[in-house]
PDB file of N, CA and C in Angstrom:
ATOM      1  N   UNK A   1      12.093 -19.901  -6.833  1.00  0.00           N
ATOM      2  CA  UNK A   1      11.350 -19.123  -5.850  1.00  0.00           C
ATOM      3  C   UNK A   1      10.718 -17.916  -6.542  1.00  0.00           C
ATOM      4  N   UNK A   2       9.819 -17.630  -6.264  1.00  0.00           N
ATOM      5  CA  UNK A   2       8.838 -16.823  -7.216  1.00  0.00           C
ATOM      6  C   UNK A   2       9.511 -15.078  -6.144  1.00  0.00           C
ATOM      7  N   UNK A   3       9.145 -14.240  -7.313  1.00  0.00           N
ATOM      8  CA  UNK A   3       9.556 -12.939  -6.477  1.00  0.00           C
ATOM      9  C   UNK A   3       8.478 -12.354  -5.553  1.00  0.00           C
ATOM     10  N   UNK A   4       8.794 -11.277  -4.807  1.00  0.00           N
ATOM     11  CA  UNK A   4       7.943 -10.578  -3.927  1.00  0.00           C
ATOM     12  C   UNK A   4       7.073 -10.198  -3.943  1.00  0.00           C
ATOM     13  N   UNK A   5       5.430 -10.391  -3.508  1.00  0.00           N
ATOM     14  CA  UNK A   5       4.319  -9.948  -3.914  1.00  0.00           C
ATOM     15  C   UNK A   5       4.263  -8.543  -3.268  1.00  0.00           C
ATOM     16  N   UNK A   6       3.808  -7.392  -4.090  1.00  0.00           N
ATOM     17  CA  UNK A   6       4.017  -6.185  -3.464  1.00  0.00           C
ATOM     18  C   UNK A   6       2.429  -5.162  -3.904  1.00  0.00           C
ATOM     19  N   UNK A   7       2.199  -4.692  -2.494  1.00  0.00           N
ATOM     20  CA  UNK A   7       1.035  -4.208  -2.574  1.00  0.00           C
ATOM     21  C   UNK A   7       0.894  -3.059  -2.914  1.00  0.00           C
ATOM     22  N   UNK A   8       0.447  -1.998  -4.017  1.00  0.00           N
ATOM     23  CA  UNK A   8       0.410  -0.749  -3.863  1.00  0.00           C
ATOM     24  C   UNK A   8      -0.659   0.040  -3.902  1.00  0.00           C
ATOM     25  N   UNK A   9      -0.834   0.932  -3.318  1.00  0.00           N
ATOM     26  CA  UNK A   9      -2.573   2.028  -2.988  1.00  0.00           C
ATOM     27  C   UNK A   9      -1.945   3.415  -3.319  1.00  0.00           C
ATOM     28  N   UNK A  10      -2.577   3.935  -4.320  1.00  0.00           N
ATOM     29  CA  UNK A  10      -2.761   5.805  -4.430  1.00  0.00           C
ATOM     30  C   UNK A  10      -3.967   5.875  -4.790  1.00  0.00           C
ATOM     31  N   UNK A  11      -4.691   6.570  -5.009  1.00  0.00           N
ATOM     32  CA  UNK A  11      -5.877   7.371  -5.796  1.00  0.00           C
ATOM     33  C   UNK A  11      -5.408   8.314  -6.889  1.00  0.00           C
ATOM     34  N   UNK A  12      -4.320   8.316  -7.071  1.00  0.00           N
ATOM     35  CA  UNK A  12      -3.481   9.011  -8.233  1.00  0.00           C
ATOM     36  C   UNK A  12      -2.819   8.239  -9.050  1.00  0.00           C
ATOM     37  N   UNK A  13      -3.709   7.650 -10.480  1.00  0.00           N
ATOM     38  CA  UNK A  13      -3.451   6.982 -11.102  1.00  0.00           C
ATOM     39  C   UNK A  13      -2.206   6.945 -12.003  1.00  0.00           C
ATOM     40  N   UNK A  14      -1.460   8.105 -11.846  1.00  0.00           N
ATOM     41  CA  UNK A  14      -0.344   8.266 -12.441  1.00  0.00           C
ATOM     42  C   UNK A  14       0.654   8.117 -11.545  1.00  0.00           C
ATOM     43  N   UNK A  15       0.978   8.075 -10.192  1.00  0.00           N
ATOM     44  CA  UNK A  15       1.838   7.946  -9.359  1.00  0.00           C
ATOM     45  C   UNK A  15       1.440   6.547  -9.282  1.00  0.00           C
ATOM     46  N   UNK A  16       0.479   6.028  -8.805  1.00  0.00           N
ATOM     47  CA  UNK A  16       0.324   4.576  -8.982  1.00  0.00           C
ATOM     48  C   UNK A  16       0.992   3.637 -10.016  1.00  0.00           C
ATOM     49  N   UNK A  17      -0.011   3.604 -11.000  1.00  0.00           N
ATOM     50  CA  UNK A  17       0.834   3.852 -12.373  1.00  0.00           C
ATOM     51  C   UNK A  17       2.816   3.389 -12.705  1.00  0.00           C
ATOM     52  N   UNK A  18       2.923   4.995 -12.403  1.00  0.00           N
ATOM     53  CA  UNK A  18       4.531   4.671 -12.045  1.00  0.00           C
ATOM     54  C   UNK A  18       5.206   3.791 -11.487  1.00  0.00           C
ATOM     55  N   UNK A  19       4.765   4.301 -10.400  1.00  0.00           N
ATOM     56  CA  UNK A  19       5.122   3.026  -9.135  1.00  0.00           C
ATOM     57  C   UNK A  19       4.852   1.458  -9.601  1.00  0.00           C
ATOM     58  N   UNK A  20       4.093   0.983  -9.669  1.00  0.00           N
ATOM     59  CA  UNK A  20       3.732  -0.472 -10.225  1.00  0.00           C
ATOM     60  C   UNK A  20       4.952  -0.279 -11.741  1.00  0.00           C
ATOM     61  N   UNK A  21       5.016   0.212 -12.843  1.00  0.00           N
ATOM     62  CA  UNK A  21       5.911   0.056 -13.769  1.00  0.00           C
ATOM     63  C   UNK A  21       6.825  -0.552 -13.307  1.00  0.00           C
ATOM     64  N   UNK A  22       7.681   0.708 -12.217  1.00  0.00           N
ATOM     65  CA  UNK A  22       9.237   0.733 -11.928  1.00  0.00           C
ATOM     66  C   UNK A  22       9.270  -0.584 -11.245  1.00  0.00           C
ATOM     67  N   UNK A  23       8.302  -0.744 -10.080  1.00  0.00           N
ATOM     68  CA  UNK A  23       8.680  -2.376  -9.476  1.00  0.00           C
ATOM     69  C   UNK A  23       8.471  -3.624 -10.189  1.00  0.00           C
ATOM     70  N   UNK A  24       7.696  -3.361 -11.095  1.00  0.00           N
ATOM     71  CA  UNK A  24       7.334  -4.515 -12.296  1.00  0.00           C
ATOM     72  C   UNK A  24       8.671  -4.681 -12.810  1.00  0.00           C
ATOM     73  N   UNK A  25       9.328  -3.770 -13.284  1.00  0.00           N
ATOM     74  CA  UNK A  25      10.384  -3.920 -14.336  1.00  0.00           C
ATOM     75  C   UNK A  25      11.369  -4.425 -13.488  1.00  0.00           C
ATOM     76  N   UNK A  26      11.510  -4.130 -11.704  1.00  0.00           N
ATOM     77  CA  UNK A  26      12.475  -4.767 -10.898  1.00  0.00           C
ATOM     78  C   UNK A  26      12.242  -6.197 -10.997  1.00  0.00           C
ATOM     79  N   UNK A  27      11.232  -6.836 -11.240  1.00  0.00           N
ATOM     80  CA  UNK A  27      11.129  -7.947 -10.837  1.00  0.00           C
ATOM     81  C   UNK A  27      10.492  -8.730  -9.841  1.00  0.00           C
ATOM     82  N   UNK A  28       9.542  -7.465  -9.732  1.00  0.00           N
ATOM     83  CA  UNK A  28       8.661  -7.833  -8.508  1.00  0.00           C
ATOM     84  C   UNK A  28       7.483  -8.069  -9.222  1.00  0.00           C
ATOM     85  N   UNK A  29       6.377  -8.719  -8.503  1.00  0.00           N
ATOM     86  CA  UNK A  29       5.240  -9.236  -8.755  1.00  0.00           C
ATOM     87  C   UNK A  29       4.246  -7.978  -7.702  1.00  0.00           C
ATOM     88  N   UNK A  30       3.120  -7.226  -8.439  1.00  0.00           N
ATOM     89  CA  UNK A  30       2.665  -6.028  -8.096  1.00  0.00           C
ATOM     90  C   UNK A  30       1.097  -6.272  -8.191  1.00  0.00           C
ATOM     91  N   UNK A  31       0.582  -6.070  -7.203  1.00  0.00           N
ATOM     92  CA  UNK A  31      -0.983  -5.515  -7.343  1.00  0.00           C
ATOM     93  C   UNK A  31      -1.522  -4.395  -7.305  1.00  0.00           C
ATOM     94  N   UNK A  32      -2.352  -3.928  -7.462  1.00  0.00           N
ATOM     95  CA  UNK A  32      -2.424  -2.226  -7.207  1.00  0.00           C
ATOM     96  C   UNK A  32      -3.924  -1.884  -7.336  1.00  0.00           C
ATOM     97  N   UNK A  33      -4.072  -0.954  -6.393  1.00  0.00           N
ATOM     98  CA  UNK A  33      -5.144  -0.579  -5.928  1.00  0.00           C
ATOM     99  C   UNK A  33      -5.750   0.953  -5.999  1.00  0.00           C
ATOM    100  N   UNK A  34      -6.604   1.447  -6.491  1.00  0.00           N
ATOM    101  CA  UNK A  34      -7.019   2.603  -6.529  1.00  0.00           C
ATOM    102  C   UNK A  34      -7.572   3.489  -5.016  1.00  0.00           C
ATOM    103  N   UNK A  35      -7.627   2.370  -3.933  1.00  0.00           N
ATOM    104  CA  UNK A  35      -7.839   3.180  -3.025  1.00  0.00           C
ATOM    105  C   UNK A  35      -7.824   2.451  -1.568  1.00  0.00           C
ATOM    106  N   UNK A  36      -7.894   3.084  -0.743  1.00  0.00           N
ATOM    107  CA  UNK A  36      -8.136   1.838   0.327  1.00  0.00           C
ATOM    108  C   UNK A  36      -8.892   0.829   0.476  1.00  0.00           C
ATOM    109  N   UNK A  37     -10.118   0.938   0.338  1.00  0.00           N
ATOM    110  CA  UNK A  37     -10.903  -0.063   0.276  1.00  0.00           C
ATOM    111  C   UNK A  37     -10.371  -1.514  -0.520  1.00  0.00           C
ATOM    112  N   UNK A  38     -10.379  -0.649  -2.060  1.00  0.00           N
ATOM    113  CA  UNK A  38      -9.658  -1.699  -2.542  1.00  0.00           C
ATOM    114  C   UNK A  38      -8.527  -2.844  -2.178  1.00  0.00           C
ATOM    115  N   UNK A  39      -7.583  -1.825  -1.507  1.00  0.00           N
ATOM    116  CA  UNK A  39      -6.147  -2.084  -0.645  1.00  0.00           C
ATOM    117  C   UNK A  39      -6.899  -3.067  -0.233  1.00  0.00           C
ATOM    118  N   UNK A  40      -7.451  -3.237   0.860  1.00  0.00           N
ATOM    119  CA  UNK A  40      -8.014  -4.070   1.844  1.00  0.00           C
ATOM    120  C   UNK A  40      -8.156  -5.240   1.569  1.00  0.00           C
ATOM    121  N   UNK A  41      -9.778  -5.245   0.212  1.00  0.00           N
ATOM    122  CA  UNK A  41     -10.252  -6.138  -0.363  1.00  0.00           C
ATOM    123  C   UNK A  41      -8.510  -7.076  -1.184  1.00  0.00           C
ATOM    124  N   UNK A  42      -7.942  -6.703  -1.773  1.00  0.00           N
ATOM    125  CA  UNK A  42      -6.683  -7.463  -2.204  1.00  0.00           C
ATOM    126  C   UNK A  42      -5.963  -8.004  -1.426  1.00  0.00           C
ATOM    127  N   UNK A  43      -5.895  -7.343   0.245  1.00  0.00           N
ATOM    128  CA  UNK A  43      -5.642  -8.054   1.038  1.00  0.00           C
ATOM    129  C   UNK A  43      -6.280  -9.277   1.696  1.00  0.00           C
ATOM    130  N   UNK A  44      -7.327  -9.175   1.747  1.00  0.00           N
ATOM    131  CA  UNK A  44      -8.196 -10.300   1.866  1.00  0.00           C
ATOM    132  C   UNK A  44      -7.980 -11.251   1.069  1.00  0.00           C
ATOM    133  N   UNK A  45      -7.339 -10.950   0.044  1.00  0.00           N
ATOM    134  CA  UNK A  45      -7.707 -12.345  -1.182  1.00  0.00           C
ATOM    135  C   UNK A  45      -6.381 -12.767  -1.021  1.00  0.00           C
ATOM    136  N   UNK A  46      -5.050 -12.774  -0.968  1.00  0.00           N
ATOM    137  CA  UNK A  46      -3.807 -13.203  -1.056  1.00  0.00           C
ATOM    138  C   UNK A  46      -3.122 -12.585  -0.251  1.00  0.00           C
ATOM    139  N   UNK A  47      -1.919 -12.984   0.783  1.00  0.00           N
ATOM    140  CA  UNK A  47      -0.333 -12.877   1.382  1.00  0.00           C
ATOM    141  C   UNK A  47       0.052 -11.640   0.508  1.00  0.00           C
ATOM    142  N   UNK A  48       0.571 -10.495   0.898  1.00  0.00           N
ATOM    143  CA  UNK A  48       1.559  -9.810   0.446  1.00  0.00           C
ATOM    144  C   UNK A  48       2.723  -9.836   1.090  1.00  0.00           C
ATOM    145  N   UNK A  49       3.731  -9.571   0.385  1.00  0.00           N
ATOM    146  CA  UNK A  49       5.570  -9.275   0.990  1.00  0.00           C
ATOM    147  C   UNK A  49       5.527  -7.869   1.549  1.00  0.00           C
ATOM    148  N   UNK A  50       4.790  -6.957   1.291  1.00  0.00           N
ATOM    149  CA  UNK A  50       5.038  -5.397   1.332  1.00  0.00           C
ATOM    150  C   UNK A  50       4.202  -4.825   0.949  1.00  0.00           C
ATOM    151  N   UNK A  51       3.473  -3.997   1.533  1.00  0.00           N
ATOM    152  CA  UNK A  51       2.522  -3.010   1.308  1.00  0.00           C
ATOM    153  C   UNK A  51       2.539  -1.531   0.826  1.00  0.00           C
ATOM    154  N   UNK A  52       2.880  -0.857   0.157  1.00  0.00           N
ATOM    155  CA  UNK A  52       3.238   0.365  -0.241  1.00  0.00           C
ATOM    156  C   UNK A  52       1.750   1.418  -0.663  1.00  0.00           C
ATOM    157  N   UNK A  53       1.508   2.145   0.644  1.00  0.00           N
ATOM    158  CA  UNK A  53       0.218   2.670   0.849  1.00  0.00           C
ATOM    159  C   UNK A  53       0.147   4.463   0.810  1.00  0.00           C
ATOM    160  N   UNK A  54      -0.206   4.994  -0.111  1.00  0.00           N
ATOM    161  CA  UNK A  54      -0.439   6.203   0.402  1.00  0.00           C
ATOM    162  C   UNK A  54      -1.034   6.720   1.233  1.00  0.00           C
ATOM    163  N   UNK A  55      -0.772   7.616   1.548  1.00  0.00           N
ATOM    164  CA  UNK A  55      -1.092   8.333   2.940  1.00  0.00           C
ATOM    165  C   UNK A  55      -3.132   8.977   2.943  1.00  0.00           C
ATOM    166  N   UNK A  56      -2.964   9.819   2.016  1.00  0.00           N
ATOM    167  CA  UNK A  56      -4.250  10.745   1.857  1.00  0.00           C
ATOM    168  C   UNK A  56      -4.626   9.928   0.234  1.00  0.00           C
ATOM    169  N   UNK A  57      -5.918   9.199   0.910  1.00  0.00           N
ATOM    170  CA  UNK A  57      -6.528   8.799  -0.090  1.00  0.00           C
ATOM    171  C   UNK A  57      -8.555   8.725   0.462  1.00  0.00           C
ATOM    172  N   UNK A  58      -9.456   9.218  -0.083  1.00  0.00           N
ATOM    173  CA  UNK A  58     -10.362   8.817  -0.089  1.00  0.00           C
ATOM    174  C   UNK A  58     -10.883   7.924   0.592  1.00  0.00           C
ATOM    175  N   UNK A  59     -12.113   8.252   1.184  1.00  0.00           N
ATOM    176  CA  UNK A  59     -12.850   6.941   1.870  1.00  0.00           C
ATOM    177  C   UNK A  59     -11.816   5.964   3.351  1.00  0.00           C
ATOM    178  N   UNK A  60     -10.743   5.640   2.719  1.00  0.00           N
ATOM    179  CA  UNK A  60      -9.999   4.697   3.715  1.00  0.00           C
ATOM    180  C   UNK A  60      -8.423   5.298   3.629  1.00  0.00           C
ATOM    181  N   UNK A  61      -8.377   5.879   4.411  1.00  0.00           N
ATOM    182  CA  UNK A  61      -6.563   7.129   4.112  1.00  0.00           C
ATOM    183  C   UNK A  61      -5.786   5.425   4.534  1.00  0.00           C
ATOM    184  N   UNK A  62      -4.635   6.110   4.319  1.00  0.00           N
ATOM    185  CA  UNK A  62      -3.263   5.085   4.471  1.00  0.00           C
ATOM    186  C   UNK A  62      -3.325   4.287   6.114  1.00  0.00           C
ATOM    187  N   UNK A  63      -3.632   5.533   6.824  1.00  0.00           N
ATOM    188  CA  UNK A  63      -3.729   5.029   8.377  1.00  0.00           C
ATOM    189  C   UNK A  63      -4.599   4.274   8.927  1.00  0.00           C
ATOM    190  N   UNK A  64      -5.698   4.225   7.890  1.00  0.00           N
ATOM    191  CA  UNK A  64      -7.019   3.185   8.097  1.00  0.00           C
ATOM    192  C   UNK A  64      -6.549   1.695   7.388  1.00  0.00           C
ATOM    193  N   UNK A  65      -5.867   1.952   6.370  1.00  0.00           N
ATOM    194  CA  UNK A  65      -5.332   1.089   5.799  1.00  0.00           C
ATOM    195  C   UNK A  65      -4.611   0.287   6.550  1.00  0.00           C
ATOM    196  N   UNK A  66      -3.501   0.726   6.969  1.00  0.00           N
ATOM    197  CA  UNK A  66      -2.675   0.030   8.146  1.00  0.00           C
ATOM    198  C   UNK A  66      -2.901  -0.543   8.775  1.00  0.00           C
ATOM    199  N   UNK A  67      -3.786  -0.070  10.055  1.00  0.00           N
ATOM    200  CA  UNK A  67      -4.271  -0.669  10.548  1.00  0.00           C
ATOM    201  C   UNK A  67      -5.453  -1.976  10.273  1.00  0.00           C
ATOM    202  N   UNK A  68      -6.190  -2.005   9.833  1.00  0.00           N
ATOM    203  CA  UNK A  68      -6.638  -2.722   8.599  1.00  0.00           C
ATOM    204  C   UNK A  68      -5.688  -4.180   8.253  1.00  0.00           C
ATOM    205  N   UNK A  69      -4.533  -3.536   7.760  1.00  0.00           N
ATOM    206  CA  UNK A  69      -3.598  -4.700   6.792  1.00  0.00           C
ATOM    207  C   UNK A  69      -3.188  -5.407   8.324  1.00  0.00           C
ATOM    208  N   UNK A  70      -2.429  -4.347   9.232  1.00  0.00           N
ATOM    209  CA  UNK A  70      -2.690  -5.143  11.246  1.00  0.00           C
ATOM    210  C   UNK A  70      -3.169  -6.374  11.001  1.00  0.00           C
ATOM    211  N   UNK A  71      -4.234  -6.246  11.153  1.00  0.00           N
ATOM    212  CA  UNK A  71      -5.035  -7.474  11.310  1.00  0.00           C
ATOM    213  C   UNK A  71      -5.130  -8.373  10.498  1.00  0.00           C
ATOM    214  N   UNK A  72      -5.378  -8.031   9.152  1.00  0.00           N
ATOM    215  CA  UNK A  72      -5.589  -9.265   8.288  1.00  0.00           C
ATOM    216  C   UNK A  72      -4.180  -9.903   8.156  1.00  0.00           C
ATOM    217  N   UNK A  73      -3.035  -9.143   8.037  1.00  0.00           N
ATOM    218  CA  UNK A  73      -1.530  -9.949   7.993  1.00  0.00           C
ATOM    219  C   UNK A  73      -0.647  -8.908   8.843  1.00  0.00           C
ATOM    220  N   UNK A  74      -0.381  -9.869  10.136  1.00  0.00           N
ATOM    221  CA  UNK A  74       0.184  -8.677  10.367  1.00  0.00           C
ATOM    222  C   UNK A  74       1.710  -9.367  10.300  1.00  0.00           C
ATOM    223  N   UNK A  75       2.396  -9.843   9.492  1.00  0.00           N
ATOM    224  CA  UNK A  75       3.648 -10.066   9.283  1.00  0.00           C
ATOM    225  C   UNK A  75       3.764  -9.214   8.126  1.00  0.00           C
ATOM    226  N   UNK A  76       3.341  -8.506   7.248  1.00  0.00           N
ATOM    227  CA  UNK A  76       3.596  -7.584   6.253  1.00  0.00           C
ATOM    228  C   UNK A  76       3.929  -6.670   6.745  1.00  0.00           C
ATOM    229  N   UNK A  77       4.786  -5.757   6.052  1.00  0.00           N
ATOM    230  CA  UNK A  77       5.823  -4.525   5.969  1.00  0.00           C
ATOM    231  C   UNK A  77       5.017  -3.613   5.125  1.00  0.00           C
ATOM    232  N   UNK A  78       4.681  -2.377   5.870  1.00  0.00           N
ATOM    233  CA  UNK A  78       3.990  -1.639   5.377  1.00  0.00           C
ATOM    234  C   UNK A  78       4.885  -0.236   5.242  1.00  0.00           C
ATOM    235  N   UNK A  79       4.798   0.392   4.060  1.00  0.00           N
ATOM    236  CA  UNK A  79       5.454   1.851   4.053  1.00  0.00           C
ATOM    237  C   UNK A  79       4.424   2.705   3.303  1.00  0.00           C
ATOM    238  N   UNK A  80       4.260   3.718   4.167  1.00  0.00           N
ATOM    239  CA  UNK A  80       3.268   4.721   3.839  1.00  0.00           C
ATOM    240  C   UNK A  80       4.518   6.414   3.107  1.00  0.00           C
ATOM    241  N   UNK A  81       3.450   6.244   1.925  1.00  0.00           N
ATOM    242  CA  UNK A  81       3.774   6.931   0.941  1.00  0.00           C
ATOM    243  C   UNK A  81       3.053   8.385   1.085  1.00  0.00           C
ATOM    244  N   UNK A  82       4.006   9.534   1.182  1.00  0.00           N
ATOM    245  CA  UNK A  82       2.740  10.680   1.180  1.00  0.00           C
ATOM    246  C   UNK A  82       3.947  11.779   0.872  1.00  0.00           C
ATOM    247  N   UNK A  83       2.727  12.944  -0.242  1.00  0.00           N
ATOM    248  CA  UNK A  83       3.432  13.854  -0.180  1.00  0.00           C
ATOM    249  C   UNK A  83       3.522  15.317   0.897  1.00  0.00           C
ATOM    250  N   UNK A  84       2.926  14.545   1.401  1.00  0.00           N
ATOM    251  CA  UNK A  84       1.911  15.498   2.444  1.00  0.00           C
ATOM    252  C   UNK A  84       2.583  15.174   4.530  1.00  0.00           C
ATOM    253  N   UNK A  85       3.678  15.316   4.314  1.00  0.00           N
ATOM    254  CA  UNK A  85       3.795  14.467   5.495  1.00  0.00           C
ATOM    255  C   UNK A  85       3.992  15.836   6.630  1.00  0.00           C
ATOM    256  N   UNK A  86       3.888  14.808   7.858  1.00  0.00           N
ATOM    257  CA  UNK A  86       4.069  16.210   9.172  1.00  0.00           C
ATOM    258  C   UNK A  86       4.168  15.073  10.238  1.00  0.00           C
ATOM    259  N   UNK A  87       4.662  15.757  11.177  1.00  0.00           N
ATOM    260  CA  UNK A  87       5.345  15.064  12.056  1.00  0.00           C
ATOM    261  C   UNK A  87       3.840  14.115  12.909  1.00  0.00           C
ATOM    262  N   UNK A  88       3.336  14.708  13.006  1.00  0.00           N
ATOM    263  CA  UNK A  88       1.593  14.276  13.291  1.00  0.00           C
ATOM    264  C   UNK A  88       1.260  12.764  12.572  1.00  0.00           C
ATOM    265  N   UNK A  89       1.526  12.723  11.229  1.00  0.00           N
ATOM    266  CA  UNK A  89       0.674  11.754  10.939  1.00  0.00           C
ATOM    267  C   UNK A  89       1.830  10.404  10.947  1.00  0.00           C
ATOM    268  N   UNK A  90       3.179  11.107  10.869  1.00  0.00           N
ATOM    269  CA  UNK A  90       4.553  10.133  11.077  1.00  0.00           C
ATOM    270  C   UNK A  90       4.031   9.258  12.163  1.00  0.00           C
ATOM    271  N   UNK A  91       4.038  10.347  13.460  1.00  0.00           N
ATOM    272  CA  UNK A  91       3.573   9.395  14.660  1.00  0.00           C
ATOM    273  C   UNK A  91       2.940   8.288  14.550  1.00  0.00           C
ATOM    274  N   UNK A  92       1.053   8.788  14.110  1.00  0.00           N
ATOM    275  CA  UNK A  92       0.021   7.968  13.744  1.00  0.00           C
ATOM    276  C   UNK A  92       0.459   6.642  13.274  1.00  0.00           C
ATOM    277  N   UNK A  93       1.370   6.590  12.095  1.00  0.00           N
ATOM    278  CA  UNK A  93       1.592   5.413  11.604  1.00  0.00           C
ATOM    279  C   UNK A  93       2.573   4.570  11.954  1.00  0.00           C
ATOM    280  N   UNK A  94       3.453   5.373  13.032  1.00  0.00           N
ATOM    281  CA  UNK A  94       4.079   4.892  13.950  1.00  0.00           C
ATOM    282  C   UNK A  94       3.249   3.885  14.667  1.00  0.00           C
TER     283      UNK A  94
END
């Protein structure tokens, strides 16, 4: 059985970066995306297991994203990543 395809979005190529390493080295199978749009477009092309989206990104934020990934799969598990959080946007992605 092949491992977990796992989606990841920052605009911060070094937190990105990271992130994709550490789950690579778990044993996960990782795509990664520089921004939402991108996010999207990768969603379009293949099934993910998990979506791992930052919050404040350019052009398409995490919450556009989401909603977004909604539709194209909505059996994926999405966790929004931010350093920036407030009870406001918790809701939202609620």
């Amino acid at each position: 059985m092949a491992a977990p395809l796992l989606l990841v979005a920052d605009d911060d190529a070094v937190a990105r970066d990271l992130l994709v390493e550490v789950l690579v080295a778990e044993g996960y199978r990782v795509r990664a995306a520089a921004g939402g749009e991108e996010c999207v477009r990768l969603a379009e092309a293949e099934p993910f297991d998990l979506a791992l989206i930052d919050l404040r990104m350019p052009e398409l934020d995490g919450i556009g994203v989401l909603k977004r990934l909604a539709v194209l799969q909505p059996p994926v598990q999405v966790v929004i990543l931010t350093a920036f959080a407030t009870i406001e946007t918790a809701i939202d992605a609620i």
